[in-house]
C-alpha atoms as a PDB file:
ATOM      1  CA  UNK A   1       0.000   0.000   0.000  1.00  0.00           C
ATOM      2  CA  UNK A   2       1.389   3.577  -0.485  1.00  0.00           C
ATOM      3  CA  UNK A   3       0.043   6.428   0.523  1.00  0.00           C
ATOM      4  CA  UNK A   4      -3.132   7.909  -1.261  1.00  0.00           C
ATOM      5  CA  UNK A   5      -4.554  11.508  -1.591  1.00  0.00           C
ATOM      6  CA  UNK A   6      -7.939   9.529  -0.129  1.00  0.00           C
ATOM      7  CA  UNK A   7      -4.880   8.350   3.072  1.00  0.00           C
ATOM      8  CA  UNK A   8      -3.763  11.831   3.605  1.00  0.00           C
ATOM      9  CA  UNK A   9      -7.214  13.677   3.841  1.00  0.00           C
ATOM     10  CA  UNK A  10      -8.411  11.318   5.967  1.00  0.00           C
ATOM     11  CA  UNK A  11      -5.328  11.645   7.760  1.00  0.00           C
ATOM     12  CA  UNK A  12      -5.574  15.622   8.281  1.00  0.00           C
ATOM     13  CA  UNK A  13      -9.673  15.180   9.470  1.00  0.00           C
ATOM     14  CA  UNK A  14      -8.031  12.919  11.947  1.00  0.00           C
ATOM     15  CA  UNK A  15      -4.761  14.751  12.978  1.00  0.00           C
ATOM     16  CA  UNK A  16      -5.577  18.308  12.629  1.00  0.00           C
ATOM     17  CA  UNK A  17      -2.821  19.958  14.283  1.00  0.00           C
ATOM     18  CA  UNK A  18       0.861  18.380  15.471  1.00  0.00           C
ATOM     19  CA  UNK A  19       0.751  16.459  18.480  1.00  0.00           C
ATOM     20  CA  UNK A  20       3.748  17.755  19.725  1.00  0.00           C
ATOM     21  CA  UNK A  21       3.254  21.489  18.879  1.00  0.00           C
ATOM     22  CA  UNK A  22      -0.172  21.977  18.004  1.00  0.00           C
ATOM     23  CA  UNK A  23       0.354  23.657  14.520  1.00  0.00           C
ATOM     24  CA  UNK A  24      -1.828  23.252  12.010  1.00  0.00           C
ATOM     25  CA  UNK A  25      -0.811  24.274   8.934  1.00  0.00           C
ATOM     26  CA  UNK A  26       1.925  23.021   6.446  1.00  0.00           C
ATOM     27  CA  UNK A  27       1.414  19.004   8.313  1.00  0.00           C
ATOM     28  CA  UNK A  28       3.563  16.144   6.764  1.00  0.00           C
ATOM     29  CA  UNK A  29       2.551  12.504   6.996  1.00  0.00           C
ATOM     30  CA  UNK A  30       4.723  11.121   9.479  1.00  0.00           C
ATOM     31  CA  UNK A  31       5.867   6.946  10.003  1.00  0.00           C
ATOM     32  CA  UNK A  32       5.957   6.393  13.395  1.00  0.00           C
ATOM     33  CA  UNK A  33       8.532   3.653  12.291  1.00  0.00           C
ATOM     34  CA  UNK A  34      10.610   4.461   9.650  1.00  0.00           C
ATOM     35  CA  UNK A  35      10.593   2.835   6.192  1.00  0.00           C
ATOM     36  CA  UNK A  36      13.864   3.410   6.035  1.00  0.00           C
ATOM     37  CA  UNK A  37      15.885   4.529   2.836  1.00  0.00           C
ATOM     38  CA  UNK A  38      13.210   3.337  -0.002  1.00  0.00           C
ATOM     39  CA  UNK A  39      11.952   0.769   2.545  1.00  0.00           C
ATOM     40  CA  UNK A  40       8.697  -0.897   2.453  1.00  0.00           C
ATOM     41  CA  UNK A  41       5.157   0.403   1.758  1.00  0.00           C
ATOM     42  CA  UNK A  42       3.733  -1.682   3.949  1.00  0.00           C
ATOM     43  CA  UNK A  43       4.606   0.670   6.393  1.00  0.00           C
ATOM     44  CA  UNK A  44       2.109   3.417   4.689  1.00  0.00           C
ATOM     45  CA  UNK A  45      -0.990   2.381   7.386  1.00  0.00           C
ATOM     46  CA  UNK A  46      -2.629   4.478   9.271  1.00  0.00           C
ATOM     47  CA  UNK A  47      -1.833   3.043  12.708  1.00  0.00           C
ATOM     48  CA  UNK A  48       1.731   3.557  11.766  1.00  0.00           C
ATOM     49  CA  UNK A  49       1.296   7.295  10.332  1.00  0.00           C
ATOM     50  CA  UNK A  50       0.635  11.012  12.229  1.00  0.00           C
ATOM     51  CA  UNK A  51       0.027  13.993  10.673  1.00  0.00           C
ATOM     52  CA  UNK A  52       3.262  16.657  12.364  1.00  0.00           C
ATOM     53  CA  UNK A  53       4.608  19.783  11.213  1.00  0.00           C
ATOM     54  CA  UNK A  54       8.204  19.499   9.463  1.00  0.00           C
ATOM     55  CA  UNK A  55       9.847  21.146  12.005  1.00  0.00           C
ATOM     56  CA  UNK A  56       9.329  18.380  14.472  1.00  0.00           C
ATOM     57  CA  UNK A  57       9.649  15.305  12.256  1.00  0.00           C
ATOM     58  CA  UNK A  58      13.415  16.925  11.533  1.00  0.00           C
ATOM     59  CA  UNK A  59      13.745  17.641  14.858  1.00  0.00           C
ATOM     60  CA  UNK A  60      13.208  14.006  15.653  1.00  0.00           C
ATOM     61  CA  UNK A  61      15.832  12.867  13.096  1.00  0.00           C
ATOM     62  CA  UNK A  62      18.640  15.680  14.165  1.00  0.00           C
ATOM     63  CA  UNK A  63      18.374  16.678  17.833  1.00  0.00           C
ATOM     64  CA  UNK A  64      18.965  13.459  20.679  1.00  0.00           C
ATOM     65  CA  UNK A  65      16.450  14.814  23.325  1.00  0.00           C
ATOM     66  CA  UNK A  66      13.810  15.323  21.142  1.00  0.00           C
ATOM     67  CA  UNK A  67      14.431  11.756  19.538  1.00  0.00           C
ATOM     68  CA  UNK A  68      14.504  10.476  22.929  1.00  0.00           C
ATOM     69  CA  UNK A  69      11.208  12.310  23.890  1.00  0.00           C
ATOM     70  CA  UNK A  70       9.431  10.760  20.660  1.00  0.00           C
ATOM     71  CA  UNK A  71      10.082   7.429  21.826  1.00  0.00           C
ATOM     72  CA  UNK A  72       8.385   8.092  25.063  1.00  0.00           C
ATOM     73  CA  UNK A  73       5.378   9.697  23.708  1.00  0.00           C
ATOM     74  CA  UNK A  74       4.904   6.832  21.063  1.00  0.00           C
ATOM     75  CA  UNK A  75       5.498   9.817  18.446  1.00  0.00           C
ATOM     76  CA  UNK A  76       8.144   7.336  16.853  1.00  0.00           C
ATOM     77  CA  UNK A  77       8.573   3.640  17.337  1.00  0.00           C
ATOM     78  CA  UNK A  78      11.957   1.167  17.080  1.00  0.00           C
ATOM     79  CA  UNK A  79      11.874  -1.499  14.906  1.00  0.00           C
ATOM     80  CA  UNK A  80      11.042  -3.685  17.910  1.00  0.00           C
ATOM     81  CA  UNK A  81       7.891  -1.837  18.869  1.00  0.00           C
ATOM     82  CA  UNK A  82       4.231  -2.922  18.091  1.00  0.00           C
ATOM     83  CA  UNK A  83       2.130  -0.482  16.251  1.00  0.00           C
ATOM     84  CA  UNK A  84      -0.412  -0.574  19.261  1.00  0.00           C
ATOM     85  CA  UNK A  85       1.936   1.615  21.475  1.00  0.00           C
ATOM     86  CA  UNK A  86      -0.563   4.491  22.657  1.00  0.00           C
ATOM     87  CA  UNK A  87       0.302   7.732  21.385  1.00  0.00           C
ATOM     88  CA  UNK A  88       0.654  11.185  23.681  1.00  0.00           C
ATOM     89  CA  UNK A  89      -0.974  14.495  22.514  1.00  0.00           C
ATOM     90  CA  UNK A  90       1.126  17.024  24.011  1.00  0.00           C
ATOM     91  CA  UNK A  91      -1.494  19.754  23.007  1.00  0.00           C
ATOM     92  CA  UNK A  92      -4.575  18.512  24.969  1.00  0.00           C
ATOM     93  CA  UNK A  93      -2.281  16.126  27.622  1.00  0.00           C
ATOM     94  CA  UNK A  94      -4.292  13.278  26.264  1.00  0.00           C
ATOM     95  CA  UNK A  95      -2.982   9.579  25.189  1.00  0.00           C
ATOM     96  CA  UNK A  96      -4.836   7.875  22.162  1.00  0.00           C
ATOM     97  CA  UNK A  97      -4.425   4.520  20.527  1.00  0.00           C
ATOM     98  CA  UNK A  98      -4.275   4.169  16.547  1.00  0.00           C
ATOM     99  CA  UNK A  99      -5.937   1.600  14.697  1.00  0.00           C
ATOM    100  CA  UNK A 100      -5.854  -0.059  11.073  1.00  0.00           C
ATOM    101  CA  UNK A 101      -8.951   1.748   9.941  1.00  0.00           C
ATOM    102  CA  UNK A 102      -7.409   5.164  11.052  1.00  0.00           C
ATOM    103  CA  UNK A 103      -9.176   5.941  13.722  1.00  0.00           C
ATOM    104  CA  UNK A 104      -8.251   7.678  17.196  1.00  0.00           C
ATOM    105  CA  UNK A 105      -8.961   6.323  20.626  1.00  0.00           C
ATOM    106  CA  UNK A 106      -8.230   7.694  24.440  1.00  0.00           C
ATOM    107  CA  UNK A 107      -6.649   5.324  25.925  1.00  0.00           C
ATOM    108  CA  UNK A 108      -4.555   5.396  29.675  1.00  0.00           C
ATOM    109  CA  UNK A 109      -1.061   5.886  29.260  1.00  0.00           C
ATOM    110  CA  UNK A 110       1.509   3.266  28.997  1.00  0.00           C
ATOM    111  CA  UNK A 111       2.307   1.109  32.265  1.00  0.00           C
ATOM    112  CA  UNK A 112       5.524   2.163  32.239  1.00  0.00           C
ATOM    113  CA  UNK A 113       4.764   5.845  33.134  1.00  0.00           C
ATOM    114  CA  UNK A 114       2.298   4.892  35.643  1.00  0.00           C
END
């Protein structure tokens, strides 16, 4: 699968501004785990996908604390981790979970933080 115009407007209705900012204009598509250099499209689903702005998605790849800090919030995920790590909205202090069919859930945060 690769990513669709019908993918990324459904993506913005759900992800209107960046989690981690709360901009809302200018939004990329963003893999919570990286395709890697011309990696897979199988990696192009919405559980695996946010909406950010660009400044934080090159943030993530360039700066070590805010890397760090992306991993905690579920913003982006290691090669190890499952898709159904909960995601944190820094903007409204709220966790969600992401599902195949693109939708947005609350959901308590990770056990790990509690």
């Amino acid at each position: 699968m690769a990513l669709t115009a019908k993918m990324i407007r459904h993506l913005r209705e759900r992800d209107p501004y960046c989690v981690h900012c709360g901009i809302d204009q200018d939004l990329i598509p963003h893999h919570r785990r990286n395709r890697q250099m011309g990696g897979s499209k199988l990696l192009d689903r919405y559980d695996n996908l946010l909406m950010i702005c660009s400044g934080y998605n090159g943030d993530m790849e360039s700066n070590a604390r805010v890397a760090r800090e992306s991993r905690e919030y579920g913003h982006k995920l290691g090669q190890w981790d499952g898709f159904e790590s909960p995601v944190f909205d820094q903007i409204n202090v709220t966790w969600f979970m992401l599902d195949k069919a693109g939708n947005k859930t609350k959901c308590n945060p990770p056990s790990y933080l509690i």
